[in-house]
N, C-alpha and C. Protein backbone atom coordinates (compact mmCIF):
# COMPACT_ATOMS: atom_id res chain seq x y z
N UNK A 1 -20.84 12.98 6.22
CA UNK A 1 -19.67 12.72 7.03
C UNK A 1 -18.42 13.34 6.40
N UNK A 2 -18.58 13.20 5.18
CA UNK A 2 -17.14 13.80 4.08
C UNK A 2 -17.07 15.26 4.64
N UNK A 3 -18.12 16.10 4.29
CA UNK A 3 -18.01 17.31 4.73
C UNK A 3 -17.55 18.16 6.25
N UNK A 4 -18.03 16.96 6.98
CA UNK A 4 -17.30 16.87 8.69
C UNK A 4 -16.06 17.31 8.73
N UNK A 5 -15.50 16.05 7.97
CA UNK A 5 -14.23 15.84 7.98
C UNK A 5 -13.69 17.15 7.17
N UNK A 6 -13.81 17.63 5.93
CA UNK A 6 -13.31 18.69 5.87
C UNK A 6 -13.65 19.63 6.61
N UNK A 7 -14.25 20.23 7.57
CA UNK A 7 -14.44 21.22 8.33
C UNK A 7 -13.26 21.03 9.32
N UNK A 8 -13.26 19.69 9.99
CA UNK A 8 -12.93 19.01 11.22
C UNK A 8 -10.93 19.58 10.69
N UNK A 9 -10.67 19.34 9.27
CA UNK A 9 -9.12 19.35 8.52
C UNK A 9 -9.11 20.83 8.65
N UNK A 10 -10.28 21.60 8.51
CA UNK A 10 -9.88 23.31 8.10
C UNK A 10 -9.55 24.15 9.35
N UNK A 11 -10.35 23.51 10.86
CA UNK A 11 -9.97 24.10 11.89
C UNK A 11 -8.90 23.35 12.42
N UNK A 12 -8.75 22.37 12.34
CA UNK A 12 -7.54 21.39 13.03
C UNK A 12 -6.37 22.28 12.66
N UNK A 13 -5.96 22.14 11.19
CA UNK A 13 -4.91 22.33 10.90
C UNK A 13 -4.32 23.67 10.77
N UNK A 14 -5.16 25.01 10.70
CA UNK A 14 -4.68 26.28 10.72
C UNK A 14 -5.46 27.15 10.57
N UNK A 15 -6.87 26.82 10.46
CA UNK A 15 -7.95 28.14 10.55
C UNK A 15 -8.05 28.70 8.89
N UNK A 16 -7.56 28.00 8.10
CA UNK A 16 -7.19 28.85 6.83
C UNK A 16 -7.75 27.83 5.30
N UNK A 17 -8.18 28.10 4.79
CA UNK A 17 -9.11 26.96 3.79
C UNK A 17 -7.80 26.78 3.05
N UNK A 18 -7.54 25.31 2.54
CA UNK A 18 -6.68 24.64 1.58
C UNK A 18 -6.97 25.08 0.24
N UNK A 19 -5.55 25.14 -0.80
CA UNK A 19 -5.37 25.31 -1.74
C UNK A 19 -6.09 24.71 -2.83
N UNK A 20 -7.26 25.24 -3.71
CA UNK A 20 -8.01 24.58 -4.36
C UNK A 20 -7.77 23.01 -4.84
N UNK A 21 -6.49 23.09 -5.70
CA UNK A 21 -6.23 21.82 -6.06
C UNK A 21 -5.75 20.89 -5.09
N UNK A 22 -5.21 21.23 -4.08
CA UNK A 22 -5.31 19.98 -2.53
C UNK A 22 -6.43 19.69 -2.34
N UNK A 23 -7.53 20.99 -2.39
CA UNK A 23 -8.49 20.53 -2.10
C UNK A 23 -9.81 19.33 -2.98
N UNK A 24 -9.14 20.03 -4.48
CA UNK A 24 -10.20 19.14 -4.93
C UNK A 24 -9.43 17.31 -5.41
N UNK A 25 -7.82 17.66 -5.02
CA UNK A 25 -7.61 15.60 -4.89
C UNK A 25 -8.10 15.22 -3.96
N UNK A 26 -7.90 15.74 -2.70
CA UNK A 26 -8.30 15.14 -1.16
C UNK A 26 -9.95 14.13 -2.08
N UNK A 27 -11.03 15.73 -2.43
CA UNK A 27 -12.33 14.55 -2.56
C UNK A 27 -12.07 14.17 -3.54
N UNK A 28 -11.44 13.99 -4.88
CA UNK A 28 -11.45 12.78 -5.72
C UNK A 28 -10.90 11.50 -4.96
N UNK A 29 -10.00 11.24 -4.15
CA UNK A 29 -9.84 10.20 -3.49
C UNK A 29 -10.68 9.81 -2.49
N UNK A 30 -11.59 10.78 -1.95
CA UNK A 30 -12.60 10.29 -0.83
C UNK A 30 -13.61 9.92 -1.79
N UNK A 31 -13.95 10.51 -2.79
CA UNK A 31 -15.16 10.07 -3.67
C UNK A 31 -14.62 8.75 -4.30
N UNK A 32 -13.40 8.31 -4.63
CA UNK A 32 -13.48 7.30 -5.24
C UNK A 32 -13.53 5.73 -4.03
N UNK A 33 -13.34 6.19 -3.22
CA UNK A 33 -13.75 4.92 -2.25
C UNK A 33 -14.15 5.00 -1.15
N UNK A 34 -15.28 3.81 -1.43
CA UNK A 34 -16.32 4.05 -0.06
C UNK A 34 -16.33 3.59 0.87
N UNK A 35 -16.26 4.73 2.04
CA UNK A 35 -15.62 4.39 3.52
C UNK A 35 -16.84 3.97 4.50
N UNK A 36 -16.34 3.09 5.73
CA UNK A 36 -17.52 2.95 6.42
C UNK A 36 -17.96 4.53 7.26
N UNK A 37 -18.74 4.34 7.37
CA UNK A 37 -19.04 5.13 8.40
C UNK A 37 -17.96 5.67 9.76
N UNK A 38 -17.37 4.03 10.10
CA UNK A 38 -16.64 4.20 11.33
C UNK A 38 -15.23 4.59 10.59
N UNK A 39 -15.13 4.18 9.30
CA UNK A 39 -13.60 4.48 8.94
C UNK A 39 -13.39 5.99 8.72
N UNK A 40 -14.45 6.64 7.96
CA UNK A 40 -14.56 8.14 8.34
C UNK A 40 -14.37 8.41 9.53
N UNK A 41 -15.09 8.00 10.74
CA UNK A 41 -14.53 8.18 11.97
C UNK A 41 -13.15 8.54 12.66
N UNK A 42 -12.58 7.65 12.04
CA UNK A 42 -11.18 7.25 12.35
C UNK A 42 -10.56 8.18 11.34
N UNK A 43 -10.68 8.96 10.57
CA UNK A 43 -10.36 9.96 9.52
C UNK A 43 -10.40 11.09 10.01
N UNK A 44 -11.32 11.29 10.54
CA UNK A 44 -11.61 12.59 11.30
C UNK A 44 -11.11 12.96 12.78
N UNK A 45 -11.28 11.58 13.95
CA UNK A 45 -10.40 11.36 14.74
C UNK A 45 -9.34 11.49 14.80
N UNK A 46 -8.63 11.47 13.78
CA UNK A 46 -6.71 11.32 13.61
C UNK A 46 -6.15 12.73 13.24
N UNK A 47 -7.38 13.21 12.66
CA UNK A 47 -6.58 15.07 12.55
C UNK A 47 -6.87 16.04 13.99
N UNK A 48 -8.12 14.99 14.66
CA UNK A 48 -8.43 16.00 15.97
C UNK A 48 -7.41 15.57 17.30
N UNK A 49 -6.42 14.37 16.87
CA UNK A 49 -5.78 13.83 17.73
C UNK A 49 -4.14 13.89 17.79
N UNK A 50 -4.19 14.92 16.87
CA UNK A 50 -2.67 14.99 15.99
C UNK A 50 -1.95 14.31 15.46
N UNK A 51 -2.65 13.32 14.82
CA UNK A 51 -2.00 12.36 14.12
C UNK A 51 -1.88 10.87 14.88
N UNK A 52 -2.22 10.60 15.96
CA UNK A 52 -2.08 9.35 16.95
C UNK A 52 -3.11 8.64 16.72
N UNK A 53 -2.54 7.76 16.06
CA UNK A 53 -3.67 6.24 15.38
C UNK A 53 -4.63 5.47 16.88
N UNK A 54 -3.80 5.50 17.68
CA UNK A 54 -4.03 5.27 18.47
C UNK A 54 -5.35 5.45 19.48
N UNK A 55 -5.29 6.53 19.78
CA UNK A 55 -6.01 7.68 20.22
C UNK A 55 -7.45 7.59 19.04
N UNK A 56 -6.97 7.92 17.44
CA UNK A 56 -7.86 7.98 16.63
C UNK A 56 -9.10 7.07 16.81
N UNK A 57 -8.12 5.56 16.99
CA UNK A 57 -9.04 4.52 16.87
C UNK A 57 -9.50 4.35 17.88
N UNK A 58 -9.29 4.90 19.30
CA UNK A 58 -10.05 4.25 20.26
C UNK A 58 -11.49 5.63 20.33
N UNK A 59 -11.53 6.62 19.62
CA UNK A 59 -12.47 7.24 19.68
C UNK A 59 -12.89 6.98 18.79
N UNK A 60 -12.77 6.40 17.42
CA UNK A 60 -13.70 5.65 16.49
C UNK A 60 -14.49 4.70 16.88
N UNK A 61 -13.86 3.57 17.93
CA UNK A 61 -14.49 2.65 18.63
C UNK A 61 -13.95 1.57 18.02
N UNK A 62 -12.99 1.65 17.70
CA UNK A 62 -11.87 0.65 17.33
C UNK A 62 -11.63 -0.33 18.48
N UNK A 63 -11.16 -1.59 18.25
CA UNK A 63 -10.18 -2.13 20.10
C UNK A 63 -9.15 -1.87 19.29
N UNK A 64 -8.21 -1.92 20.71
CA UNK A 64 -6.55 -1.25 20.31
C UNK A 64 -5.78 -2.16 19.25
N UNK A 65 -6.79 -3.29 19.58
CA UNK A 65 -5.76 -4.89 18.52
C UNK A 65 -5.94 -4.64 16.84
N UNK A 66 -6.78 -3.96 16.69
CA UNK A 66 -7.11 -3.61 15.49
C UNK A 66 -7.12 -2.26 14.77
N UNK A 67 -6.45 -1.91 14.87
CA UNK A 67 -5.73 -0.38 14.49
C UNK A 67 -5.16 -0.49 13.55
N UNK A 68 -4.45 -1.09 13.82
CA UNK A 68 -3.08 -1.41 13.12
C UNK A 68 -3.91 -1.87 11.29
N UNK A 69 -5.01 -3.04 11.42
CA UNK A 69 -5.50 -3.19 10.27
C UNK A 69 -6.47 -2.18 9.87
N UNK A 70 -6.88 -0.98 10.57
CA UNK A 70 -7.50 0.08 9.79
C UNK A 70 -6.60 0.93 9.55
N UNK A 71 -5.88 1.35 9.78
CA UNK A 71 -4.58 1.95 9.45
C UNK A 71 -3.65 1.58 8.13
N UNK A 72 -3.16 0.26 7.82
CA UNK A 72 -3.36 -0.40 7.04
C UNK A 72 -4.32 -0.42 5.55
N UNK A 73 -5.73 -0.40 5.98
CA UNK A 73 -6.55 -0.46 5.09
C UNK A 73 -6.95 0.70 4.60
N UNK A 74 -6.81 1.92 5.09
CA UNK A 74 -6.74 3.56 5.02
C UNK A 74 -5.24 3.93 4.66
N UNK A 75 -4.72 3.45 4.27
CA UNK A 75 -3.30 4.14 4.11
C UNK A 75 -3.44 4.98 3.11
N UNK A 76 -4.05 4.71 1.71
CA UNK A 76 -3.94 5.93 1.07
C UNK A 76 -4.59 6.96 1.12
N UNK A 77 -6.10 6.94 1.90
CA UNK A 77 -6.49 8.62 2.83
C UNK A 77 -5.53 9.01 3.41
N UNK A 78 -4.37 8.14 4.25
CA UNK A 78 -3.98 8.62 5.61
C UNK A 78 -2.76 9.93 5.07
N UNK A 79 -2.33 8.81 3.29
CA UNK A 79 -1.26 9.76 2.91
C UNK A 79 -1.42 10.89 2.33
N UNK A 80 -2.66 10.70 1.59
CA UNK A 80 -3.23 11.77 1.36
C UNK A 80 -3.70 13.28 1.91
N UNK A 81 -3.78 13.01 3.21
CA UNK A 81 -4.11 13.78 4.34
C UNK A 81 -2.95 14.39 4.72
N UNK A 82 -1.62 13.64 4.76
CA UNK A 82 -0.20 14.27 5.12
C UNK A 82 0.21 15.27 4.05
N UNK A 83 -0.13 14.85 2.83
CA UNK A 83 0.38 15.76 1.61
C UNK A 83 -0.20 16.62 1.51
N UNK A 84 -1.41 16.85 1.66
CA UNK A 84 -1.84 17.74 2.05
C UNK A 84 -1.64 18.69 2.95
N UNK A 85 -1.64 18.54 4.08
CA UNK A 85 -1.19 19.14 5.59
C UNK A 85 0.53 19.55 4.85
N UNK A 86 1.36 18.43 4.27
CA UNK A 86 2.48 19.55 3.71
C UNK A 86 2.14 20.36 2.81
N UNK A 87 1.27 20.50 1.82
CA UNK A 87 1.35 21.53 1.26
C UNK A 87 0.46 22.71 1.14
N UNK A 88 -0.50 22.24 2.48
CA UNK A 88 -0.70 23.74 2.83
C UNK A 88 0.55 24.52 3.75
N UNK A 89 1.34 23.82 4.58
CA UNK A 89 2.49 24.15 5.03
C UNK A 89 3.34 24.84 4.42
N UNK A 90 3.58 24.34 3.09
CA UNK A 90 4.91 25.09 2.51
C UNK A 90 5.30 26.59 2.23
N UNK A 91 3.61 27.15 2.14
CA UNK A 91 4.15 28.35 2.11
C UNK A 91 4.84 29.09 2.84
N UNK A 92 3.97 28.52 4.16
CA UNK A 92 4.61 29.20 5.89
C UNK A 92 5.95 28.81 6.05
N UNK A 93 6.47 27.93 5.18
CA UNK A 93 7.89 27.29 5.38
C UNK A 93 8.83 28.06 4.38
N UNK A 94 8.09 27.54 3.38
CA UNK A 94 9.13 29.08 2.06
C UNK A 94 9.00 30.55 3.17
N UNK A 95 8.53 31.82 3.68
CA UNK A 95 8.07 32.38 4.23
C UNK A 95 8.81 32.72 5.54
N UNK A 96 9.34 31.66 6.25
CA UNK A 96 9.70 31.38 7.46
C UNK A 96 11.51 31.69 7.32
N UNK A 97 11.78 31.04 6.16
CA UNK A 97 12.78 30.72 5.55
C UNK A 97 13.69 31.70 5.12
N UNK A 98 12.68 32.87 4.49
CA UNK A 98 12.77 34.62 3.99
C UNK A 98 12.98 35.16 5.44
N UNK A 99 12.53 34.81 6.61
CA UNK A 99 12.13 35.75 8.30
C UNK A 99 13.30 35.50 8.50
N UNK A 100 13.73 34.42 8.51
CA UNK A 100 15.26 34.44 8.90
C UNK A 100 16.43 34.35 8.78
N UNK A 101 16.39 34.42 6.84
CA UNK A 101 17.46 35.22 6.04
C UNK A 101 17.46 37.06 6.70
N UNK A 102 16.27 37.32 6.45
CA UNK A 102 16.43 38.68 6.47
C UNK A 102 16.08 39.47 7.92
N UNK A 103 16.17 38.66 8.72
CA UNK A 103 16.34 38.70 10.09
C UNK A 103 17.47 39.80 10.77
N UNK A 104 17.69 40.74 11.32
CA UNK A 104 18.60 41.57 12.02
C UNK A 104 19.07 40.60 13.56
N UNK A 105 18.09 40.54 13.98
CA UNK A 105 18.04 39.82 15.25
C UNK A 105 18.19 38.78 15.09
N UNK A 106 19.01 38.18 16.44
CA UNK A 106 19.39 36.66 17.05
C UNK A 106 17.73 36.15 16.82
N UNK A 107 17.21 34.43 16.15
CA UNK A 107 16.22 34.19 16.58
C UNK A 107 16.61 32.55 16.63
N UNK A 108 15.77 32.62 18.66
CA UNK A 108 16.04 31.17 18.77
C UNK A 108 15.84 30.30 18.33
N UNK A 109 16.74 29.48 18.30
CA UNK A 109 16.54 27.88 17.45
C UNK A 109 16.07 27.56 16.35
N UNK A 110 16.97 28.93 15.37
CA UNK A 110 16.69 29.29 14.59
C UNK A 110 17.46 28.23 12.96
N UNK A 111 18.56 27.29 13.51
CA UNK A 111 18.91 26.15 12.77
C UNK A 111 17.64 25.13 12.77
N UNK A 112 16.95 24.96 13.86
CA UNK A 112 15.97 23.69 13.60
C UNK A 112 15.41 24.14 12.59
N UNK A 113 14.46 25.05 13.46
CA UNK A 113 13.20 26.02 12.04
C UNK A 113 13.66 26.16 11.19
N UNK A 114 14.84 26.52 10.81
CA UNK A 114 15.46 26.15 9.06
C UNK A 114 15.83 24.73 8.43
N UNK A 115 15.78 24.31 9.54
CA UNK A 115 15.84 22.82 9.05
C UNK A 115 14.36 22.29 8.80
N UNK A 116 13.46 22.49 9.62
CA UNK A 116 11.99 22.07 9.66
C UNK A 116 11.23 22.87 8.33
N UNK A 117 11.50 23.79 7.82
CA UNK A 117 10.93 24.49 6.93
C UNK A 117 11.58 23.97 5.67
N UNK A 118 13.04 23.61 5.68
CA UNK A 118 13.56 22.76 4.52
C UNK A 118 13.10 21.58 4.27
N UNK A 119 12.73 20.75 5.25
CA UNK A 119 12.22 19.17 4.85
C UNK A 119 11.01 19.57 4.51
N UNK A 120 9.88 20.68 4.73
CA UNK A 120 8.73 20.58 4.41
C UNK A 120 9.00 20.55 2.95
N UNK A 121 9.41 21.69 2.43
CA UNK A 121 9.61 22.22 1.18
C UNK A 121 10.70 21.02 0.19
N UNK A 122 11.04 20.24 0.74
CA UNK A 122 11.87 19.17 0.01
C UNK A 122 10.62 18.27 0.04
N UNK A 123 9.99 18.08 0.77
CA UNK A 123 8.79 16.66 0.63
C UNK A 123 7.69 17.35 -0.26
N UNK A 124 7.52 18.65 -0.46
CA UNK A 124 6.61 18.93 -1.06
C UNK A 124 7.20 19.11 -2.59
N UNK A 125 8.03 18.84 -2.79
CA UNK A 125 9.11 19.10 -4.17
C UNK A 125 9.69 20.44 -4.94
N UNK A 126 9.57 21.32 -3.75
CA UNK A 126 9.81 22.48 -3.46
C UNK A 126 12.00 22.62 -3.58
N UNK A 127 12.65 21.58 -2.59
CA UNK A 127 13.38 22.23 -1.94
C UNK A 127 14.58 22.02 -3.03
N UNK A 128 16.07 21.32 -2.73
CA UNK A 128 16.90 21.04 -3.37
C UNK A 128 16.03 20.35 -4.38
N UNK A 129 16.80 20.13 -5.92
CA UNK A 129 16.62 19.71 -6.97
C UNK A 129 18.24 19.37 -7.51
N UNK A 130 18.48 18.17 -7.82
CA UNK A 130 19.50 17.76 -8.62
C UNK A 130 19.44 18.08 -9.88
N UNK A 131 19.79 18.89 -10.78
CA UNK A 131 19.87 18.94 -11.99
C UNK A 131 20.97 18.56 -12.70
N UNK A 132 20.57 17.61 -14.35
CA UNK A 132 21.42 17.44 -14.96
C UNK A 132 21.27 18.01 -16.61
N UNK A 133 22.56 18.55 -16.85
CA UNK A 133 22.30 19.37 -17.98
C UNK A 133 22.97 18.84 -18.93
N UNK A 134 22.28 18.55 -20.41
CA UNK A 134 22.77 18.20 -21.19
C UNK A 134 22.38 18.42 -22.59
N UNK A 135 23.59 18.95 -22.76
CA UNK A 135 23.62 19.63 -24.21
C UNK A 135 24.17 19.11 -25.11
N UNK A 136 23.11 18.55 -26.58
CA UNK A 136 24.23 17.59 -27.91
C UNK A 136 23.98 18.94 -28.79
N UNK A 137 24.39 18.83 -29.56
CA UNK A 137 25.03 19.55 -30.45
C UNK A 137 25.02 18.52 -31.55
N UNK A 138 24.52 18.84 -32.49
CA UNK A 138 24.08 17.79 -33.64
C UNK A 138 24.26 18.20 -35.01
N UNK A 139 25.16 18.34 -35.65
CA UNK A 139 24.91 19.26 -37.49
C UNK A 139 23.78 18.20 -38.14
N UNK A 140 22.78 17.13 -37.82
CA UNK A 140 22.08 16.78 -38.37
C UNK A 140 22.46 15.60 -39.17
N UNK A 141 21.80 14.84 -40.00
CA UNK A 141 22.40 13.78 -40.20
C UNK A 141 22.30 12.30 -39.59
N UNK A 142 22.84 11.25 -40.53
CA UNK A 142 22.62 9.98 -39.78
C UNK A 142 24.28 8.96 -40.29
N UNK A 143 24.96 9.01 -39.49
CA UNK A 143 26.03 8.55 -39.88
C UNK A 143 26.30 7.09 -39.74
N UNK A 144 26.09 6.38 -41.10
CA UNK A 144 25.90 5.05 -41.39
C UNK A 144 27.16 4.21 -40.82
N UNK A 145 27.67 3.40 -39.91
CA UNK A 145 29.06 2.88 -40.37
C UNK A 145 28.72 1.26 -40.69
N UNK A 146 29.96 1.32 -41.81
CA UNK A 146 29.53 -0.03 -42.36
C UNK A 146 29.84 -1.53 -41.55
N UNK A 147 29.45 -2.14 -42.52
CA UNK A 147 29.49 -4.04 -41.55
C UNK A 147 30.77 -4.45 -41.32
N UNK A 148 30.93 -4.92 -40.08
CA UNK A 148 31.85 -5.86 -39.88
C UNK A 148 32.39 -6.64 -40.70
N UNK A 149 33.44 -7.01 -41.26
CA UNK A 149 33.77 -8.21 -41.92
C UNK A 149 34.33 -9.42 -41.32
N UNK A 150 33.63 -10.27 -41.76
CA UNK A 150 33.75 -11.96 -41.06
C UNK A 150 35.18 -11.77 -40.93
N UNK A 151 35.51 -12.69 -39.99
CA UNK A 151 36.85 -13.11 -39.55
C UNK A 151 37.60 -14.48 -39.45
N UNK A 152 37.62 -15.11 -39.93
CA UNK A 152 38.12 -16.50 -39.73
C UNK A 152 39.27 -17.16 -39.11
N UNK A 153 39.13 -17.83 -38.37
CA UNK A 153 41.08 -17.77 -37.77
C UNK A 153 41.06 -19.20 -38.05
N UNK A 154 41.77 -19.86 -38.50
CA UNK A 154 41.96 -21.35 -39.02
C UNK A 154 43.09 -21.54 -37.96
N UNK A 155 42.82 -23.02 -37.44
CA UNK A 155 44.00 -23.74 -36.74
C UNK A 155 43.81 -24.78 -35.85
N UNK A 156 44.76 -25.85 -35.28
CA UNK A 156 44.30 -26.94 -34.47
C UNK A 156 43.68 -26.67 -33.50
N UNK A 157 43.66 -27.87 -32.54
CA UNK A 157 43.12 -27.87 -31.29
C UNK A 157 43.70 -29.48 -30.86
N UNK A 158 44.51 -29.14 -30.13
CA UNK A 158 44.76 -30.28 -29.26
C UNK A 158 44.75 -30.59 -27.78
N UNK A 159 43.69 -31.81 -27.57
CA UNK A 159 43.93 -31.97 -25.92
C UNK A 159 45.26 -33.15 -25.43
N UNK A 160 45.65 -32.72 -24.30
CA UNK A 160 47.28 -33.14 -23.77
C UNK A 160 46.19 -34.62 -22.70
């Protein structure tokens, strides 16, 4: 059934085999837990359905009331499956990104697609990066400072 499902992920998603190391977490996480039969179902269903749990589960043979708890109980295939799907994406998004920097021509709706190719590449940890830079400067050394000296303050106290 495992192998289904990767076939079922290689034509779904772009005709184009995934990046070795996507490919070999995807099965360390399918190898490390064992799915029913029908939950594979519903694994394989959800990439041929574009993503609609819905849909997934009622061709798994799910009822609709219970989706929600296989969905739930698959969440970390399900995310697994997205991170994936982004990062076979990113290249086409880095790529996309170059088409229409270096573009001559008007191309339509050409702010989204730069926007859509930026969130890929930001979720894949690709895009903006905050950096903070910091430089000590040290001649070496350990500069001791000495103890506090006690303090004593002597004096009344009266309540009115």
């Amino acid at each position: 059934m495992k192998s289904c499902f990767v076939k079922t992920f290689f034509i779904t998603i772009s005709n184009k085999r995934l990046d070795k190391t996507v490919n070999q977490v995807y099965n360390i996480v399918m190898n490390n837990k064992n799915l029913t039969t029908k939950q594979q179902s519903f694994l394989d269903c959800l990439l041929t359905c574009n993503g609609d749990v819905h849909k997934a589960g009622e061709m798994a043979g799910y009822s609709p009331a219970s989706v929600y708890s296989v969905v739930k109980a698959l969440k970390t295939e399900i995310l697994d499956m997205a991170e994936s799907i982004l990062a076979q994406s990113a290249p086409k998004a880095a790529l996309k990104l170059v088409d229409i920097m270096d573009s001559n021509n008007p191309i339509p709706q050409a702010n989204i697609r730069i926007q859509a190719a930026q969130t890929i590449l930001d979720r894949v940890g690709i895009g903006k990066s905050d950096r903070l830079d910091v430089n000590v400067n040290s001649s070496g050394g350990l500069f001791i400072i000495p103890a506090k000296k006690e303090t004593i303050i002597e004096g009344s106290y009266a309540e009115n």
